[in-house]
C-alpha atoms as a PDB file:
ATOM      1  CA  UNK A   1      62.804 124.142 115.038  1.00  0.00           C
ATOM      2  CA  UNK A   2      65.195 127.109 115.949  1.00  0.00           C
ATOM      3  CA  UNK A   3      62.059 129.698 115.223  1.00  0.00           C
ATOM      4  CA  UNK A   4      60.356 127.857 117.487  1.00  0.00           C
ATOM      5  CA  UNK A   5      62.886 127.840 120.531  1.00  0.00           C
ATOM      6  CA  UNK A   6      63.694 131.436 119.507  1.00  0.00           C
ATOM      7  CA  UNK A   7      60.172 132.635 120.074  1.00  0.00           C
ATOM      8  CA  UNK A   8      60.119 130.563 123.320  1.00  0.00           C
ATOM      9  CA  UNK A   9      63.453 131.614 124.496  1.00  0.00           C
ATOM     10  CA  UNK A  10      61.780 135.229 123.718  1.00  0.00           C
ATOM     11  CA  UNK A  11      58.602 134.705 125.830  1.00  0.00           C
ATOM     12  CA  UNK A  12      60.750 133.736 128.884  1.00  0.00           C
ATOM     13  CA  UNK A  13      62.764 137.079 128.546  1.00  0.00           C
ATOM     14  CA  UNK A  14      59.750 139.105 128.352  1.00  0.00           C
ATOM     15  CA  UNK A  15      58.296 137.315 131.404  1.00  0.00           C
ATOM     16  CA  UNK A  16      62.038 137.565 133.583  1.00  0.00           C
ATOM     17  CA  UNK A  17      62.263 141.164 131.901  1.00  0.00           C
ATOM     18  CA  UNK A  18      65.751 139.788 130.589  1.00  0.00           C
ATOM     19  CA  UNK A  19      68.024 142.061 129.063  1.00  0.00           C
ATOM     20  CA  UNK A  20      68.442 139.894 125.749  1.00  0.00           C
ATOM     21  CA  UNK A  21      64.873 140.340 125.089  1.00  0.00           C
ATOM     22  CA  UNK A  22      65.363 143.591 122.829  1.00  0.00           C
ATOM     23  CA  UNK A  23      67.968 141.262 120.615  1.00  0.00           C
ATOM     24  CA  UNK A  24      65.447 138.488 120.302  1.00  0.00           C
ATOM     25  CA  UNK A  25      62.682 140.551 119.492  1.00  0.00           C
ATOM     26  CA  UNK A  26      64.611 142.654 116.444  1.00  0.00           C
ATOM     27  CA  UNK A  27      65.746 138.415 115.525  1.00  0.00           C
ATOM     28  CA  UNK A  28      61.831 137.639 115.285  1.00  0.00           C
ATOM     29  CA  UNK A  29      60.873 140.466 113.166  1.00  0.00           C
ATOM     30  CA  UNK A  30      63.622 139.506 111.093  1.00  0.00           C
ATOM     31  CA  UNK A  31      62.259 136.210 110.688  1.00  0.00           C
ATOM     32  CA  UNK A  32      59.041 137.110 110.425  1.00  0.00           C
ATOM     33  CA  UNK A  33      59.962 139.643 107.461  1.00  0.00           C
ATOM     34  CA  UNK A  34      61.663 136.706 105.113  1.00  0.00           C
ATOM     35  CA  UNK A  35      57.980 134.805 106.243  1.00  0.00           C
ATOM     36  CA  UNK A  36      56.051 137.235 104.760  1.00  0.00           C
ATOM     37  CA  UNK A  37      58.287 138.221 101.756  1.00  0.00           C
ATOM     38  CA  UNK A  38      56.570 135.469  99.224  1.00  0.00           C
ATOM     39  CA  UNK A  39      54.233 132.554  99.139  1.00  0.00           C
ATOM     40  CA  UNK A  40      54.515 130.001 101.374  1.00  0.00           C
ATOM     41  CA  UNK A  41      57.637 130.533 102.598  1.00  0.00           C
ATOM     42  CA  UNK A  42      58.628 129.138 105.815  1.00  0.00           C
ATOM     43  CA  UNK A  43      61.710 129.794 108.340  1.00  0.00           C
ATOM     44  CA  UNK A  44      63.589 127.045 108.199  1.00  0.00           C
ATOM     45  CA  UNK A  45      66.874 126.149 110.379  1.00  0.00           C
ATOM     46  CA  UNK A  46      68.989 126.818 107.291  1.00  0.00           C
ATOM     47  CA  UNK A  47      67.248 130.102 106.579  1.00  0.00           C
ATOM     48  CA  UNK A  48      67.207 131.354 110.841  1.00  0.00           C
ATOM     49  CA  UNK A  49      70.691 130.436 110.785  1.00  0.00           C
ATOM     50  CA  UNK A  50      71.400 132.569 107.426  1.00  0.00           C
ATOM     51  CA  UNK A  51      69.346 135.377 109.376  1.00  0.00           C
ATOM     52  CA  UNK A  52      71.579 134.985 112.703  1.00  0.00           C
ATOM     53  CA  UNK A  53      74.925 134.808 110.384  1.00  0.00           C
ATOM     54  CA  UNK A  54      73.812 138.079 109.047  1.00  0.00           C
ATOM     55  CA  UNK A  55      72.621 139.769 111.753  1.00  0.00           C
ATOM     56  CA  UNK A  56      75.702 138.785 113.893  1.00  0.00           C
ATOM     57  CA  UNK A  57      78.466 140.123 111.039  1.00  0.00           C
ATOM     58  CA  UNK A  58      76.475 143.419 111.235  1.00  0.00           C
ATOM     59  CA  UNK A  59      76.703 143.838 114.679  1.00  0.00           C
ATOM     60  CA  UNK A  60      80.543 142.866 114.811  1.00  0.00           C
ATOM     61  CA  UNK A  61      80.977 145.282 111.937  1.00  0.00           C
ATOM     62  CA  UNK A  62      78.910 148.388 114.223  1.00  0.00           C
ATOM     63  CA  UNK A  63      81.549 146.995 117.184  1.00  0.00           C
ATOM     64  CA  UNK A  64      84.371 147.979 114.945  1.00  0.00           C
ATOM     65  CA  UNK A  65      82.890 151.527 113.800  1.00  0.00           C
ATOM     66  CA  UNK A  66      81.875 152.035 117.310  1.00  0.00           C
ATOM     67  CA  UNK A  67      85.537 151.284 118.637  1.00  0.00           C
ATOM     68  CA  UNK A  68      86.921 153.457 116.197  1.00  0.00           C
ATOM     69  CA  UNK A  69      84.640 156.273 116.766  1.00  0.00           C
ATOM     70  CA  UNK A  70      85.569 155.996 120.414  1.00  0.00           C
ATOM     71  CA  UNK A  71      82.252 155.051 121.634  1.00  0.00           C
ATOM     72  CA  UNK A  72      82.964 151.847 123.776  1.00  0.00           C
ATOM     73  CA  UNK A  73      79.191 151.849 125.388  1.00  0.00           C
ATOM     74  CA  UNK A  74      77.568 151.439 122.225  1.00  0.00           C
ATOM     75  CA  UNK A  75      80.438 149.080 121.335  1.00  0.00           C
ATOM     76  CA  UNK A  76      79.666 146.942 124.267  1.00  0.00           C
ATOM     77  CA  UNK A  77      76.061 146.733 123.321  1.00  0.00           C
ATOM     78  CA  UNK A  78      76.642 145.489 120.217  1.00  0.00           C
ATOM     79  CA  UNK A  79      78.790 142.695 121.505  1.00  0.00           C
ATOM     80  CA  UNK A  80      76.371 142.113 124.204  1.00  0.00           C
ATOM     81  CA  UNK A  81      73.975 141.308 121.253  1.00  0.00           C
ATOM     82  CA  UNK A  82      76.273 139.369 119.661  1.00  0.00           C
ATOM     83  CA  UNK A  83      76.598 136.717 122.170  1.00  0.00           C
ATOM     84  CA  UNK A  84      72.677 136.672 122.786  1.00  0.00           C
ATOM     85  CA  UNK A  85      72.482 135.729 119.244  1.00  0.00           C
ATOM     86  CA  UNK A  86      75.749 132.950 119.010  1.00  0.00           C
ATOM     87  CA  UNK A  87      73.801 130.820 121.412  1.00  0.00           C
ATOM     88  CA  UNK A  88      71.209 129.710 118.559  1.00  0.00           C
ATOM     89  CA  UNK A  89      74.797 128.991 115.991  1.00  0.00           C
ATOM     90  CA  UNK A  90      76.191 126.125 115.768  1.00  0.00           C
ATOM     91  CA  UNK A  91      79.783 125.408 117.452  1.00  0.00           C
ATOM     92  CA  UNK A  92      82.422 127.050 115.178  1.00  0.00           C
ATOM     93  CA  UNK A  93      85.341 125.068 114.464  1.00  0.00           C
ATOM     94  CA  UNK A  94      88.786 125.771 115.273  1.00  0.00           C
ATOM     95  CA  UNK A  95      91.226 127.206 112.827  1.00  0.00           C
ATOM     96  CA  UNK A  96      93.036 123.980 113.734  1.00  0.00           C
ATOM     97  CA  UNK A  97      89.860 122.196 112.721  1.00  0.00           C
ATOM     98  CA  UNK A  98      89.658 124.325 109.696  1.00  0.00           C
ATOM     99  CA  UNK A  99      92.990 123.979 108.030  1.00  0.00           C
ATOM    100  CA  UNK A 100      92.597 120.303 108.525  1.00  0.00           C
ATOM    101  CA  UNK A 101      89.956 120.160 106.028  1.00  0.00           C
ATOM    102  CA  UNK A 102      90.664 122.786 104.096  1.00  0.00           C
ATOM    103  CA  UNK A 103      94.029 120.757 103.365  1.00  0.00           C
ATOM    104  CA  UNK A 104      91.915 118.148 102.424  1.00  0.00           C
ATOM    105  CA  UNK A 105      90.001 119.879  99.804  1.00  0.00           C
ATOM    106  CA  UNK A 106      93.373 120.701  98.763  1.00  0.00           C
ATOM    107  CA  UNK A 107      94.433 116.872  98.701  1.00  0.00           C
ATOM    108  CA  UNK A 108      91.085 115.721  96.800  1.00  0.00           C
ATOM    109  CA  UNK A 109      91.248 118.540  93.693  1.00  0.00           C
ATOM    110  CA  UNK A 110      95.063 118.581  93.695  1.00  0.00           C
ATOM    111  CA  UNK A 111      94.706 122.179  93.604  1.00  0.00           C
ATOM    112  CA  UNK A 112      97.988 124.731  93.303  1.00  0.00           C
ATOM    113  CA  UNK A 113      98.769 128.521  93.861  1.00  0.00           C
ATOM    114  CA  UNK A 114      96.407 129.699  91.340  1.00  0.00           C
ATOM    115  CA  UNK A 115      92.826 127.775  92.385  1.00  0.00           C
ATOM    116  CA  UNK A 116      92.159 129.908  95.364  1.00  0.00           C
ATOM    117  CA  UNK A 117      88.364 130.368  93.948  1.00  0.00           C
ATOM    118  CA  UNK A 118      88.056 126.351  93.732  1.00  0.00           C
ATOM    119  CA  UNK A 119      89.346 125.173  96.781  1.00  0.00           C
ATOM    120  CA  UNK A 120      87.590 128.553  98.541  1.00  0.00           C
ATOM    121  CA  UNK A 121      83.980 127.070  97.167  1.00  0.00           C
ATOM    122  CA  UNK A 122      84.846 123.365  98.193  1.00  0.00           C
ATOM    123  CA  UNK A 123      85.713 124.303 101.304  1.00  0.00           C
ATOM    124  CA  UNK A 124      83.506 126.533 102.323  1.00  0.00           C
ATOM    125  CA  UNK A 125      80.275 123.786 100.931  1.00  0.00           C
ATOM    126  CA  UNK A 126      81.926 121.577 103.520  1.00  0.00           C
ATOM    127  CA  UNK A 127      82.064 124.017 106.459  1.00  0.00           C
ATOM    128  CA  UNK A 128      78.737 125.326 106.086  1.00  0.00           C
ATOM    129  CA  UNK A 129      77.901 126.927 109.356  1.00  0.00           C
ATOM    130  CA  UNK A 130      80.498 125.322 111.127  1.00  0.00           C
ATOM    131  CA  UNK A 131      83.254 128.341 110.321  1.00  0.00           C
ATOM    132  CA  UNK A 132      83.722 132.078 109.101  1.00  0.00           C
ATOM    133  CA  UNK A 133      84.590 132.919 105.509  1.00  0.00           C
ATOM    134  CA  UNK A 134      86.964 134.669 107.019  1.00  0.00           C
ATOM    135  CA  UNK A 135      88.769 132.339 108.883  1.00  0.00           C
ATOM    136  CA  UNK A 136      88.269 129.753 105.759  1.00  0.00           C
ATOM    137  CA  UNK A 137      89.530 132.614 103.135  1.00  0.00           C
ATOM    138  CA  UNK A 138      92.647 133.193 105.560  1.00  0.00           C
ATOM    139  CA  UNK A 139      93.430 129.881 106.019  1.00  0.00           C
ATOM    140  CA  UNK A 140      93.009 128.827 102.158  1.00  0.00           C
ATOM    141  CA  UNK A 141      95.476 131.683 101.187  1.00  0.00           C
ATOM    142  CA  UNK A 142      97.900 130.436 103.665  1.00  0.00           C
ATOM    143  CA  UNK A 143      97.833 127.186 102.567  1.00  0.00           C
ATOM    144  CA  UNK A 144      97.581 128.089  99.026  1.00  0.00           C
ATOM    145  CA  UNK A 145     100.621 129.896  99.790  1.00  0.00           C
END
């Protein structure tokens, strides 16, 4: 389980004093927080990689409020973070990748100009984890023209 190899991956740091160690520690308690928010509720994959998702658009929001604020040290930091925490995600798939199937959403509901909302929820069911609303949302609107 990713919990597990997060915790591990943790337990190394602390023992090589590793700078990502901070990071994985805030990512545990995290964890640990949706664990103890209900009955029986366990971490699973889908749920750490919800947390991760989450946790990574935060910092890469910060980045950008850092930037413009015109401090690049905490800006660094965050992206430092940020790449301590993409190693547990799943390979992201290029926009190349992306409009590919997004055009064949596109294909399968014969879906014009005015369906951005169903061909954005298609889409996006099929890319689970695998790409940024972002990027999807972009891409659908261009396609959509």
């Amino acid at each position: 389980m990713l919990k597990d190899q997060i915790i591990q991956d943790m337990i190394a740091a602390m023992k090589a004093k590793d700078p990502s160690l901070e990071t994985l520690r805030m990512l545990k308690a995290e964890i640990m927080k949706y664990e103890v928010s209900g009955a029986d509720k366990e971490a699973t994959d889908e749920v750490v990689l919800e947390i991760l998702k989450r946790s990574v658009k935060q910092r890469k929001e910060a980045t950008e409020g850092f930037k413009k604020g015109g401090n690049m040290e905490a800006a660094e930091k965050e992206m430092t973070e940020i790449s301590y925490l993409e190693k547990y995600m799943p390979e992201q798939l290029s926009e190349e990748a992306v409009k590919k199937i997004v055009q064949e959403v596109i294909d399968q509901t014969g879906a014009g100009p005015g369906d951005f909302g169903k061909v954005m929820g298609a889409a996006m069911g099929k890319l689970k984890g695998q790409a940024d609303g972002e990027v999807v949302n972009r891409v659908v609107k261009d396609l959509l023209g």
